[in-house]
C-alpha atoms as a PDB file:
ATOM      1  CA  UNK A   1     -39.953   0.753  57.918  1.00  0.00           C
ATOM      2  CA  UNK A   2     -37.385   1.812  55.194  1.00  0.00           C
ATOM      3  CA  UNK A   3     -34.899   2.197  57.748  1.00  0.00           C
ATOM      4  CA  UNK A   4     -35.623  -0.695  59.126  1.00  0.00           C
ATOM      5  CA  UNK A   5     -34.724  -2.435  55.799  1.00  0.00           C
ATOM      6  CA  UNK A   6     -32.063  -0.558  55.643  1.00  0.00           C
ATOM      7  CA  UNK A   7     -30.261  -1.693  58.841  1.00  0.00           C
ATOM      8  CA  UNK A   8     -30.988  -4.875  58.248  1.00  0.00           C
ATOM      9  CA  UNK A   9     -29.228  -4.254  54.664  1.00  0.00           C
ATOM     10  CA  UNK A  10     -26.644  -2.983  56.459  1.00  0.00           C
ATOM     11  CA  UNK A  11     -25.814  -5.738  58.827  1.00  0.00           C
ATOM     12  CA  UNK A  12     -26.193  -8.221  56.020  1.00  0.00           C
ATOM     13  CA  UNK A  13     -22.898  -6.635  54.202  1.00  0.00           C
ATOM     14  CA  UNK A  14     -21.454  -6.406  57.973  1.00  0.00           C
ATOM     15  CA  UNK A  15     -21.720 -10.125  57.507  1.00  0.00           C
ATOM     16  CA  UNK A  16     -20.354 -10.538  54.257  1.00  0.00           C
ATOM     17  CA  UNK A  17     -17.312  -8.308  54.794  1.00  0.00           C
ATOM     18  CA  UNK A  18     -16.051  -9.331  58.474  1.00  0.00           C
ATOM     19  CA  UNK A  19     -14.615 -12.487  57.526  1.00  0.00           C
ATOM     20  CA  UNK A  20     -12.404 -14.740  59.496  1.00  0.00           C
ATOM     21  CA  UNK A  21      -8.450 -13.497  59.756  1.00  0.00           C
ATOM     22  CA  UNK A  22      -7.416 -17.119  58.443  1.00  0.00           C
ATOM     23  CA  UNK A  23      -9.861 -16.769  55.462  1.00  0.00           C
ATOM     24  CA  UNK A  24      -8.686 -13.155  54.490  1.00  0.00           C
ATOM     25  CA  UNK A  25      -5.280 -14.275  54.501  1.00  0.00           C
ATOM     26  CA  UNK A  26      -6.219 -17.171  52.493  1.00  0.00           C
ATOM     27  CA  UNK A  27      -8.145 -15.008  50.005  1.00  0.00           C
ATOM     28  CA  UNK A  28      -5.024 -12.621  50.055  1.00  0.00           C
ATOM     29  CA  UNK A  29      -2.659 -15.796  48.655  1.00  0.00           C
ATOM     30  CA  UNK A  30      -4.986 -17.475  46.450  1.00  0.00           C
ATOM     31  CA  UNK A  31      -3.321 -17.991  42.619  1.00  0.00           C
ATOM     32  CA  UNK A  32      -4.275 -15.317  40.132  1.00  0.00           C
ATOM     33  CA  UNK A  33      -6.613 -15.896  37.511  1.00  0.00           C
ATOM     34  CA  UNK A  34      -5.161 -16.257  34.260  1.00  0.00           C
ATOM     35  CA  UNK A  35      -4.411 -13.060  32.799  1.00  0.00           C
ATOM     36  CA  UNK A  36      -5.313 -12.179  29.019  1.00  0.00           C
ATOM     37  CA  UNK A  37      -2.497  -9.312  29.139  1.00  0.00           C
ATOM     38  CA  UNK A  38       1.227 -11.341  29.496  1.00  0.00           C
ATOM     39  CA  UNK A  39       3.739  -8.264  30.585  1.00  0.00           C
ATOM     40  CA  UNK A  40       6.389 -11.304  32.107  1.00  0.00           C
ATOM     41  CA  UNK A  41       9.761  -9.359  31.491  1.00  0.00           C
ATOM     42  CA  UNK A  42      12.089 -10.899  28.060  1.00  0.00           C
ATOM     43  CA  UNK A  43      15.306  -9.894  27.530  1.00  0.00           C
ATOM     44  CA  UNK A  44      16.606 -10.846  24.174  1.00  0.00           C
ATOM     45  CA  UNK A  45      20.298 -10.872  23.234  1.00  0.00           C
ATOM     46  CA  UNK A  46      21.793 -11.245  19.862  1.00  0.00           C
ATOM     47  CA  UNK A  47      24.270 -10.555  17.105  1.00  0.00           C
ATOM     48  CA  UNK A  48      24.416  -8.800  13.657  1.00  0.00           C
ATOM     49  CA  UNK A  49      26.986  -9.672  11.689  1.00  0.00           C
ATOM     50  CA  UNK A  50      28.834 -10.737   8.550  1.00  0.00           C
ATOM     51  CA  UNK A  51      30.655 -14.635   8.387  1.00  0.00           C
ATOM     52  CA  UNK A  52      30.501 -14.078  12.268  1.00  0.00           C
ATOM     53  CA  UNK A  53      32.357 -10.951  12.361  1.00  0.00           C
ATOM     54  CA  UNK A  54      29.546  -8.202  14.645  1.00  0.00           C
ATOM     55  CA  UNK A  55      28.515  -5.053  12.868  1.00  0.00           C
ATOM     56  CA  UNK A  56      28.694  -2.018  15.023  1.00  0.00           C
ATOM     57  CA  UNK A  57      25.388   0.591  14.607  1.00  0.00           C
ATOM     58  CA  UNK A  58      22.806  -1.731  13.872  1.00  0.00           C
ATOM     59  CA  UNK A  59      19.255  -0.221  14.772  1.00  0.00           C
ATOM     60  CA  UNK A  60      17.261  -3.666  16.151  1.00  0.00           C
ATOM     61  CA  UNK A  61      13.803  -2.642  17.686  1.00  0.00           C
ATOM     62  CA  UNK A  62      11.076  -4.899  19.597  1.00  0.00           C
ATOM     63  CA  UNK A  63       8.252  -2.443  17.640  1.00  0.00           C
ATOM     64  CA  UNK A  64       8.494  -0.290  20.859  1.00  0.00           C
ATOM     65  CA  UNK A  65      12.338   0.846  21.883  1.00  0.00           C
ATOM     66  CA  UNK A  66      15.113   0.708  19.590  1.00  0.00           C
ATOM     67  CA  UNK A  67      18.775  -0.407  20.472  1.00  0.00           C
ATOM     68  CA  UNK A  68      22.074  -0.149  18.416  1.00  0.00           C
ATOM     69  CA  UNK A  69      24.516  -2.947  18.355  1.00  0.00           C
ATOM     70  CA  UNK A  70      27.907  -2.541  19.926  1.00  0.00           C
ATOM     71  CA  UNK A  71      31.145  -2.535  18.732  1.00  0.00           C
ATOM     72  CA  UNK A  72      31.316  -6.405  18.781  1.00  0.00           C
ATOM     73  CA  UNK A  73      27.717  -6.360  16.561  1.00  0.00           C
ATOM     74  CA  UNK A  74      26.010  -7.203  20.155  1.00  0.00           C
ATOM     75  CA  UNK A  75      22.573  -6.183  21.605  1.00  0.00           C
ATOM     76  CA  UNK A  76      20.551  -6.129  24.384  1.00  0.00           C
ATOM     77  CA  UNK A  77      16.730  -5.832  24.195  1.00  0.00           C
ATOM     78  CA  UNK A  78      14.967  -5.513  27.207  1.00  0.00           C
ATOM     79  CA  UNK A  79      11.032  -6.049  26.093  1.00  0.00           C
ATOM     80  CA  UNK A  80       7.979  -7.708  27.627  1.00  0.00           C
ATOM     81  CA  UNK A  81       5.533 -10.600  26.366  1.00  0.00           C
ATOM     82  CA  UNK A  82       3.531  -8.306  24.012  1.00  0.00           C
ATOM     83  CA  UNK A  83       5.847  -7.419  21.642  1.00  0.00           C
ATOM     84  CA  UNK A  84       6.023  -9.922  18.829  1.00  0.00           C
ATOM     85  CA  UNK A  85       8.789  -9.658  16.609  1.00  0.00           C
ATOM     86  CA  UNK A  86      12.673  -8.629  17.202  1.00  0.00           C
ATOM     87  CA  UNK A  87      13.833  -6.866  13.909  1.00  0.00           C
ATOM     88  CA  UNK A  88      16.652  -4.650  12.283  1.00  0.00           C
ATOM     89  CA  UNK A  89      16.693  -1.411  10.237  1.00  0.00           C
ATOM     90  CA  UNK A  90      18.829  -3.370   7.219  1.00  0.00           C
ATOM     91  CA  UNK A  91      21.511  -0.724   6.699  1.00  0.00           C
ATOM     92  CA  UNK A  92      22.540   0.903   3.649  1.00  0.00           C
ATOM     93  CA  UNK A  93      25.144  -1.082   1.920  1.00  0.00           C
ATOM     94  CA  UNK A  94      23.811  -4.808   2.727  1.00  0.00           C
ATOM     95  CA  UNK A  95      22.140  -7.285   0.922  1.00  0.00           C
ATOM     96  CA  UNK A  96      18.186  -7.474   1.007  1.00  0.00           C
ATOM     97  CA  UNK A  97      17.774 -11.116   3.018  1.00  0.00           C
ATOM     98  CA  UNK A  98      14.860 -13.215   1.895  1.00  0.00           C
ATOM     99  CA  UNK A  99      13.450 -16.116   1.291  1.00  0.00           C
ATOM    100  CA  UNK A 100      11.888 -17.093  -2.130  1.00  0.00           C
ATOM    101  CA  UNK A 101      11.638 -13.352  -2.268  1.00  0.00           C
ATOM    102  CA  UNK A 102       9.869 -12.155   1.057  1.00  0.00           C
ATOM    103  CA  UNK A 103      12.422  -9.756   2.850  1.00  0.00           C
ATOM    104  CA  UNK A 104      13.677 -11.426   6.217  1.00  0.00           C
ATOM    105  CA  UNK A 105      14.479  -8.916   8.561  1.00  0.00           C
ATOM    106  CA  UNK A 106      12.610 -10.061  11.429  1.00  0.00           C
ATOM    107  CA  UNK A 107      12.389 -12.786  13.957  1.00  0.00           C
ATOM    108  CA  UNK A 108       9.175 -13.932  16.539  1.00  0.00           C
ATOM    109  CA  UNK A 109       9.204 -13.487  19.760  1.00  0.00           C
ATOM    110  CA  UNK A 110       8.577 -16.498  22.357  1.00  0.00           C
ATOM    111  CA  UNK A 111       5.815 -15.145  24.836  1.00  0.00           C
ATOM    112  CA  UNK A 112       6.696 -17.398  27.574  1.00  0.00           C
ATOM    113  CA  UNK A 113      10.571 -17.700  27.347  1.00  0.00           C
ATOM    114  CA  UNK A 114      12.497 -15.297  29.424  1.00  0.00           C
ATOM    115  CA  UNK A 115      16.043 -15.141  27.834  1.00  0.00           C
ATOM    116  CA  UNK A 116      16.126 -15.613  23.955  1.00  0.00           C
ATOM    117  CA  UNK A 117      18.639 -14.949  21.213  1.00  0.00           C
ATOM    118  CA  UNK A 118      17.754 -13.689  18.111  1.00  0.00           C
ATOM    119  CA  UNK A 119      21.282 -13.187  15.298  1.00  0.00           C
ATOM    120  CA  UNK A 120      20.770 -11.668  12.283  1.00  0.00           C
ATOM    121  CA  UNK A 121      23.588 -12.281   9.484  1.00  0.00           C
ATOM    122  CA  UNK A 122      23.868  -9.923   6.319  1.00  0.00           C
ATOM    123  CA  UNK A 123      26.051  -9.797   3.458  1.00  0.00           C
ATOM    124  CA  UNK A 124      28.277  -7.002   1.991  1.00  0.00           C
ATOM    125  CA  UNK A 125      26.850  -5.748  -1.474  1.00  0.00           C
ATOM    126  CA  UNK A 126      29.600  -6.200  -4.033  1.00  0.00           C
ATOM    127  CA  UNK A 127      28.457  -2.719  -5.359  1.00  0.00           C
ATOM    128  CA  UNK A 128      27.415   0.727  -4.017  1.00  0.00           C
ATOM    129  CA  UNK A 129      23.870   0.654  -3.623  1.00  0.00           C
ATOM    130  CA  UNK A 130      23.241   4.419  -4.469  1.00  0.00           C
ATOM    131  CA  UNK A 131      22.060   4.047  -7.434  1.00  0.00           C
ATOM    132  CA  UNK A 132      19.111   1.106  -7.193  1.00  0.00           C
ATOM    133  CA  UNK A 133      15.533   0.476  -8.713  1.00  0.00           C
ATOM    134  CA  UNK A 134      12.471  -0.573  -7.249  1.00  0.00           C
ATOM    135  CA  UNK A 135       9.256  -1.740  -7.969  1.00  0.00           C
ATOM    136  CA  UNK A 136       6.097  -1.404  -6.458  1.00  0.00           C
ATOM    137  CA  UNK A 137       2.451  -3.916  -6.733  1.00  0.00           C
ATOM    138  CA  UNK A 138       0.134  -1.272  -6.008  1.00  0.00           C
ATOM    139  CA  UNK A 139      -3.285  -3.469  -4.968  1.00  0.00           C
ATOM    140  CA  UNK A 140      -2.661  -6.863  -6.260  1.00  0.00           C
ATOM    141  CA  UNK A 141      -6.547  -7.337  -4.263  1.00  0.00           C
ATOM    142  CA  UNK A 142      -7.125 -10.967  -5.683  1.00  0.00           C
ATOM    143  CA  UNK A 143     -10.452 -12.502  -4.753  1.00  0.00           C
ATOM    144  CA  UNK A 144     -10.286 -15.513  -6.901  1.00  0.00           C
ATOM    145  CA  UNK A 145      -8.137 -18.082  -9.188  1.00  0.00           C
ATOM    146  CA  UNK A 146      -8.625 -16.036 -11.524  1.00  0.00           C
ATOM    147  CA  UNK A 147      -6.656 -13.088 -10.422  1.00  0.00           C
ATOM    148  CA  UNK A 148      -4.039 -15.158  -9.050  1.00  0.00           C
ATOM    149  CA  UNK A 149      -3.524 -16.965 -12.459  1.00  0.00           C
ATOM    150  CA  UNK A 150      -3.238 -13.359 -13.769  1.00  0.00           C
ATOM    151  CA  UNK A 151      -0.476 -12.478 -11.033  1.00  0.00           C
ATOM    152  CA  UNK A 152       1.088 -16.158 -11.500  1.00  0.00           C
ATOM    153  CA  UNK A 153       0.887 -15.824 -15.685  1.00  0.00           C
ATOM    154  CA  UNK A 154       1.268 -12.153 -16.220  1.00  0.00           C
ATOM    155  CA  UNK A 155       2.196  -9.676 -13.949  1.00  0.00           C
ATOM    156  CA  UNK A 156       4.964 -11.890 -12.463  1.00  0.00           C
ATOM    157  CA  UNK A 157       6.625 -13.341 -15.650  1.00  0.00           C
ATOM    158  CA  UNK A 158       6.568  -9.239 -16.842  1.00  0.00           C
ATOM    159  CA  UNK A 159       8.036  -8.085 -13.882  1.00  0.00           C
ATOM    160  CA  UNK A 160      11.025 -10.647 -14.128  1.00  0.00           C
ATOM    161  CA  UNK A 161      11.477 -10.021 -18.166  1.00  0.00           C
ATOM    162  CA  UNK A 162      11.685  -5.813 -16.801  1.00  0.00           C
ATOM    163  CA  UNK A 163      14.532  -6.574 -14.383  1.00  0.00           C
ATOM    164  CA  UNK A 164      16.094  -9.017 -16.952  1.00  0.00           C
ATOM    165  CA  UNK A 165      16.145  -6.000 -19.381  1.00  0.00           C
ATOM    166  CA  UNK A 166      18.784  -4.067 -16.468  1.00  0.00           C
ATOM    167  CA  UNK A 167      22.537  -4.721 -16.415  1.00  0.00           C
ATOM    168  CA  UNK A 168      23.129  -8.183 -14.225  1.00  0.00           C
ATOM    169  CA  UNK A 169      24.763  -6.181 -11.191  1.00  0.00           C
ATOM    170  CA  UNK A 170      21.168  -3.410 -11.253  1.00  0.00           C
ATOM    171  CA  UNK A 171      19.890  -3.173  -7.567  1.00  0.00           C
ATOM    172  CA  UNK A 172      16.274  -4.380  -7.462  1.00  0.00           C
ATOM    173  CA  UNK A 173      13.678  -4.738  -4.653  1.00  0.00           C
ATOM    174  CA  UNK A 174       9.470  -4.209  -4.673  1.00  0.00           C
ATOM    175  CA  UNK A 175       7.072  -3.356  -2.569  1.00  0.00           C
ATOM    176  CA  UNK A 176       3.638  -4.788  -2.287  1.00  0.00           C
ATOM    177  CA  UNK A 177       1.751  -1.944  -1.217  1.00  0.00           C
ATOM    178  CA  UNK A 178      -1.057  -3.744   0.366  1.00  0.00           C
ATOM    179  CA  UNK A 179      -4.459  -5.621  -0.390  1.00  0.00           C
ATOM    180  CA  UNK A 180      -1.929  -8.478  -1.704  1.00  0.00           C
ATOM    181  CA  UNK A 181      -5.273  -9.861  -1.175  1.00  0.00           C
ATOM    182  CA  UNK A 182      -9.577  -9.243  -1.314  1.00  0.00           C
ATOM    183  CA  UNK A 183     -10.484 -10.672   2.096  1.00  0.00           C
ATOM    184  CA  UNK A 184      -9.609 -14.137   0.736  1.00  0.00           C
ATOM    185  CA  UNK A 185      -6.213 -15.092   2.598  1.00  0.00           C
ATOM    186  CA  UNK A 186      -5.968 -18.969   0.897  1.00  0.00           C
ATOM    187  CA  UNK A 187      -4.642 -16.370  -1.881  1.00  0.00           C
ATOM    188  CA  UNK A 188      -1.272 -15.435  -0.044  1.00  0.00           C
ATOM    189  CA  UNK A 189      -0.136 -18.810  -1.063  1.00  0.00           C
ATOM    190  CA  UNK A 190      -0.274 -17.669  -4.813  1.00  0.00           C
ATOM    191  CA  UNK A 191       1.193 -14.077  -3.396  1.00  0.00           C
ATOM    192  CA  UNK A 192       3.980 -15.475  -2.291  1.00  0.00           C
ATOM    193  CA  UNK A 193       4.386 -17.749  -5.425  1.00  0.00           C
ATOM    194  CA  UNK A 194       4.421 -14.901  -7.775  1.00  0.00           C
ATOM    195  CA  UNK A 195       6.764 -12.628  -5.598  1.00  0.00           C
ATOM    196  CA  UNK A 196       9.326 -15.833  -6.509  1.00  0.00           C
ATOM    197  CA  UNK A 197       8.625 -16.031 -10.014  1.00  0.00           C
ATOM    198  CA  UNK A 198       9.545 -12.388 -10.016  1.00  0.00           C
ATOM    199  CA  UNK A 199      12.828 -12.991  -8.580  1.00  0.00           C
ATOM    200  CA  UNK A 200      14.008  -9.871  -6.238  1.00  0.00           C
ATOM    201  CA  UNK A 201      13.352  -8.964  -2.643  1.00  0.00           C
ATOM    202  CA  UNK A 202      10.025  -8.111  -2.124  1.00  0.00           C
ATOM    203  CA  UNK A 203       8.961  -6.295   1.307  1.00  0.00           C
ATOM    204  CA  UNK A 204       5.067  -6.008   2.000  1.00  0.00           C
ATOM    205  CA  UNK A 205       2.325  -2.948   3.194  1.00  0.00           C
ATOM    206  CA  UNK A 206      -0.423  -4.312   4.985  1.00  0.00           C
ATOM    207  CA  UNK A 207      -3.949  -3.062   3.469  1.00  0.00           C
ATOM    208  CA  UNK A 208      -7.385  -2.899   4.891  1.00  0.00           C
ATOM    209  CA  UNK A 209      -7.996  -6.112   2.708  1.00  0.00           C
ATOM    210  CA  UNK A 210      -5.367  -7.953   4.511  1.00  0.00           C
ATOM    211  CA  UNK A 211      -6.691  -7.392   8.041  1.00  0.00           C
ATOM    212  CA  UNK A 212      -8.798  -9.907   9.673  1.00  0.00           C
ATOM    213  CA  UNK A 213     -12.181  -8.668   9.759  1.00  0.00           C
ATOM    214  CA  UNK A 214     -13.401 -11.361  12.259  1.00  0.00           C
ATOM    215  CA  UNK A 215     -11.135 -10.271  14.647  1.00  0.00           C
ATOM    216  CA  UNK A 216     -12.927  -8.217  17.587  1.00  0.00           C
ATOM    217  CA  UNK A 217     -10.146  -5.070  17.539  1.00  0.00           C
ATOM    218  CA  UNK A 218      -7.250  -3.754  15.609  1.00  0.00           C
ATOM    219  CA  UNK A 219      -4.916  -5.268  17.672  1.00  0.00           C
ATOM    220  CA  UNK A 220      -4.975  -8.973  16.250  1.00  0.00           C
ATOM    221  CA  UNK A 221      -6.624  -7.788  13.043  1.00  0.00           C
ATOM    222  CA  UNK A 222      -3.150  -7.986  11.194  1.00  0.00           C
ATOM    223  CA  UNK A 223      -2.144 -11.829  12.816  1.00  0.00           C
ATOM    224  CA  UNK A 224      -2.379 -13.767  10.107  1.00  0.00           C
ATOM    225  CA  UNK A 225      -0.259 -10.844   7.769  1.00  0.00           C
ATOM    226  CA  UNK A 226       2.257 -11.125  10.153  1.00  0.00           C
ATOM    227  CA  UNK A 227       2.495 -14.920  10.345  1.00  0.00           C
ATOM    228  CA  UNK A 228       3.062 -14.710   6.789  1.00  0.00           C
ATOM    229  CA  UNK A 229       5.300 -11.035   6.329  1.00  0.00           C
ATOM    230  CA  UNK A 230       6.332 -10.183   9.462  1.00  0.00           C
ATOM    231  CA  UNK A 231       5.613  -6.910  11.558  1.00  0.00           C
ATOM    232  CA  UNK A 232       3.705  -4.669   9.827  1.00  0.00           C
ATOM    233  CA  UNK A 233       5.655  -0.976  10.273  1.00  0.00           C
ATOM    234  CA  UNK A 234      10.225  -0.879  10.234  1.00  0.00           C
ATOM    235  CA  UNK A 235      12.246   0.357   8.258  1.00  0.00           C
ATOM    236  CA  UNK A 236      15.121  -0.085   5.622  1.00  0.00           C
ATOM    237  CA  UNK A 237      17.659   1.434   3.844  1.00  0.00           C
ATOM    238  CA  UNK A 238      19.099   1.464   0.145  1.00  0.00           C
ATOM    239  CA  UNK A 239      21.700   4.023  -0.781  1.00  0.00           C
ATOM    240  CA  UNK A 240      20.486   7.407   0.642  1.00  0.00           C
ATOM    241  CA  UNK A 241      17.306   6.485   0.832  1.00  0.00           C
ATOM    242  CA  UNK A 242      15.405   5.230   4.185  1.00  0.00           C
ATOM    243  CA  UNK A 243      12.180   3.812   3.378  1.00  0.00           C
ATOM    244  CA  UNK A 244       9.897   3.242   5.979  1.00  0.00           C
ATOM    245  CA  UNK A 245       6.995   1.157   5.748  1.00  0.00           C
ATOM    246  CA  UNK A 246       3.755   2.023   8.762  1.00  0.00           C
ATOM    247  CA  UNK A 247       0.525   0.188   9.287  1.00  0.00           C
ATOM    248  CA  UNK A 248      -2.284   3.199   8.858  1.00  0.00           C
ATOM    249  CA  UNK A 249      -5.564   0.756   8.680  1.00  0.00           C
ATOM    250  CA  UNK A 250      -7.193   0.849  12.107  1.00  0.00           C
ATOM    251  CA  UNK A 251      -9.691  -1.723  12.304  1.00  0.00           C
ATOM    252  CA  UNK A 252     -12.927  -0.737  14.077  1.00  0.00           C
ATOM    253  CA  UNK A 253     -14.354  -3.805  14.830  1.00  0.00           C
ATOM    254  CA  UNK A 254     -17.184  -3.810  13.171  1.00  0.00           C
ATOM    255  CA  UNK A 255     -16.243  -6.224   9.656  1.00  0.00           C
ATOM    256  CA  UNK A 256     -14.693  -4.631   6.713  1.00  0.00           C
ATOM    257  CA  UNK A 257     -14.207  -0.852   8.290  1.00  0.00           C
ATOM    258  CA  UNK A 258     -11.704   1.477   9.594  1.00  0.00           C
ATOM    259  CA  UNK A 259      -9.832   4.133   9.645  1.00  0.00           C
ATOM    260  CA  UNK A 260      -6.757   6.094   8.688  1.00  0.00           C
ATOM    261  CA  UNK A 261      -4.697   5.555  11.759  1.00  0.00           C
ATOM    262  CA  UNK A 262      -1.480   5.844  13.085  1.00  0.00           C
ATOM    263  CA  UNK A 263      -1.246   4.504  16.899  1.00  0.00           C
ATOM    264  CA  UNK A 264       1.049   6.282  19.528  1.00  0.00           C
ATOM    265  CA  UNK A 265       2.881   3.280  19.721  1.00  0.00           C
ATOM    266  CA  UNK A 266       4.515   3.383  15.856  1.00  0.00           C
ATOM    267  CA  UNK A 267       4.461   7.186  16.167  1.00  0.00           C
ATOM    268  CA  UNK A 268       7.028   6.912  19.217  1.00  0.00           C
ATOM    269  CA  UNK A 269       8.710   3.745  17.138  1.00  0.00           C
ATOM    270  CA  UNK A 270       9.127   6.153  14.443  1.00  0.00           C
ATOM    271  CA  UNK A 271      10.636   9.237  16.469  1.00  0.00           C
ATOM    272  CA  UNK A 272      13.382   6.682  17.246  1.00  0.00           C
ATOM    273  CA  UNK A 273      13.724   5.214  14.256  1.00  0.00           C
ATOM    274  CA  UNK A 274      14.464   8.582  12.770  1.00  0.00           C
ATOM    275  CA  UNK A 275      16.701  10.155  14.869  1.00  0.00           C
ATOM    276  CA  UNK A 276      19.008   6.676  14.119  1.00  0.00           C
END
């Protein structure tokens, strides 16, 4: 009886699999379901220079591979639909640019466009930037009005009165070393306010409190950071100094935990990045 069944199984699948030749090839050129995971190839071109003239030896990165501009201040990024931001390694000797304060080093990528062109323009310090100053906000972690009216009222107005206290020409930048915010992120607003009341270039960490702990992975858990900040590990440098800034909370999924992290991915960024 069972192997009764069983042949009877058996020619059942028979059926099932010995389809038509016109269906098969049918089935073979049906359209693709969409895809969650968009590799379609980008190649980004671009420029870094000064009043239009190209600097030569410019390190400009997709967060995966890193290229070096030409002699003409020209690049070529070859990159895919997953990376999301085309950046540079400011170089020693430039300008910090920004924008009411935030550092702008960086530019988004278009997922769906396959030729873009991303130019980055710097300006020639006046001075030698070996000798420079920076600051760091170590946890701002606001949760509620109140803290920011302590960042907006105090810490701010004290960090501006510190750099006023310098010679005029004294190099300045800051760091916010992450949780710029408790879990609350209608508080960047008031971040960002206070990093322009304080008045210099201000580059930020992301922290475990900036991540968003709705999201189901680590992999979109820093979105909205980076919609405000930009990618969340690259580099810089000031003088002799190259400061490099990586993302080391690894979100679990599970809200409000994780781990000290550092993915392949940055670790291979960062192999490049310091042999530049």
């Amino acid at each position: 009886m069972f192997r009764r069944k069983f042949l009877q199984s058996l020619g059942l699948v028979g059926l099932g699999t010995a389809l038509p030749l016109g269906a098969a090839e049918a089935q073979d050129k049906a359209p693709a379901a969409d895809q969650p995971f968009k590799l379609n190839p980008i190649t980004i071109k671009g420029k870094v220079h000064q009043n239009g003239k190209g600097l030569a030896g410019i390190p400009v990165t997709d967060g995966y591979n890193i290229v070096l501009t030409d002699k003409a201040g020209k690049y070529t990024l070859n990159t895919n639909a997953t990376a999301e931001f085309v950046y540079l390694t400011i170089p020693r000797g430039y300008a910090i640019p920004h924008e009411k304060g935030i550092a702008q080093f960086f530019k988004p990528i278009a997922p769906n466009t396959a030729n873009q062109t991303a130019d980055f323009a710097l300006q020639k310090l006046d001075k030698d930037d070996t000798n420079h100053t920076f600051v760091v906000w170590a946890d701002p972690q606001m949760i509620n009005k109140k803290d920011t009216e302590q960042l907006l009222t105090e810490s701010a107005p004290d960090l501006k009165n510190l750099v006023a206290q310098y010679p005029a020409d004294t190099l300045f930048h800051a760091i916010g070393c992450g949780d710029l915010v408790w879990d609350k992120f209608e508080l960047y607003d008031d971040y960002k306010k206070a990093v322009d009341i304080a008045g210099i270039p201000f580059f930020q960490v992301i922290g475990n409190h900036d991540m968003d702990i709705k999201s189901r992975s680590d992999d979109k858990s820093g979105d909205t950071f980076k919609s405000l900040f930009g990618p969340t590990y690259y580099s810089f440098n000031r003088g002799d100094i190259h400061y490099v800034v990586l993302d080391n909370v690894f979100f679990i999924g599970v809200a409000k935990r994780y781990i000290g992290y550092l993915t392949e991915k940055q670790l291979q960024w960062l192999e490049q990045d310091l042999r530049q």
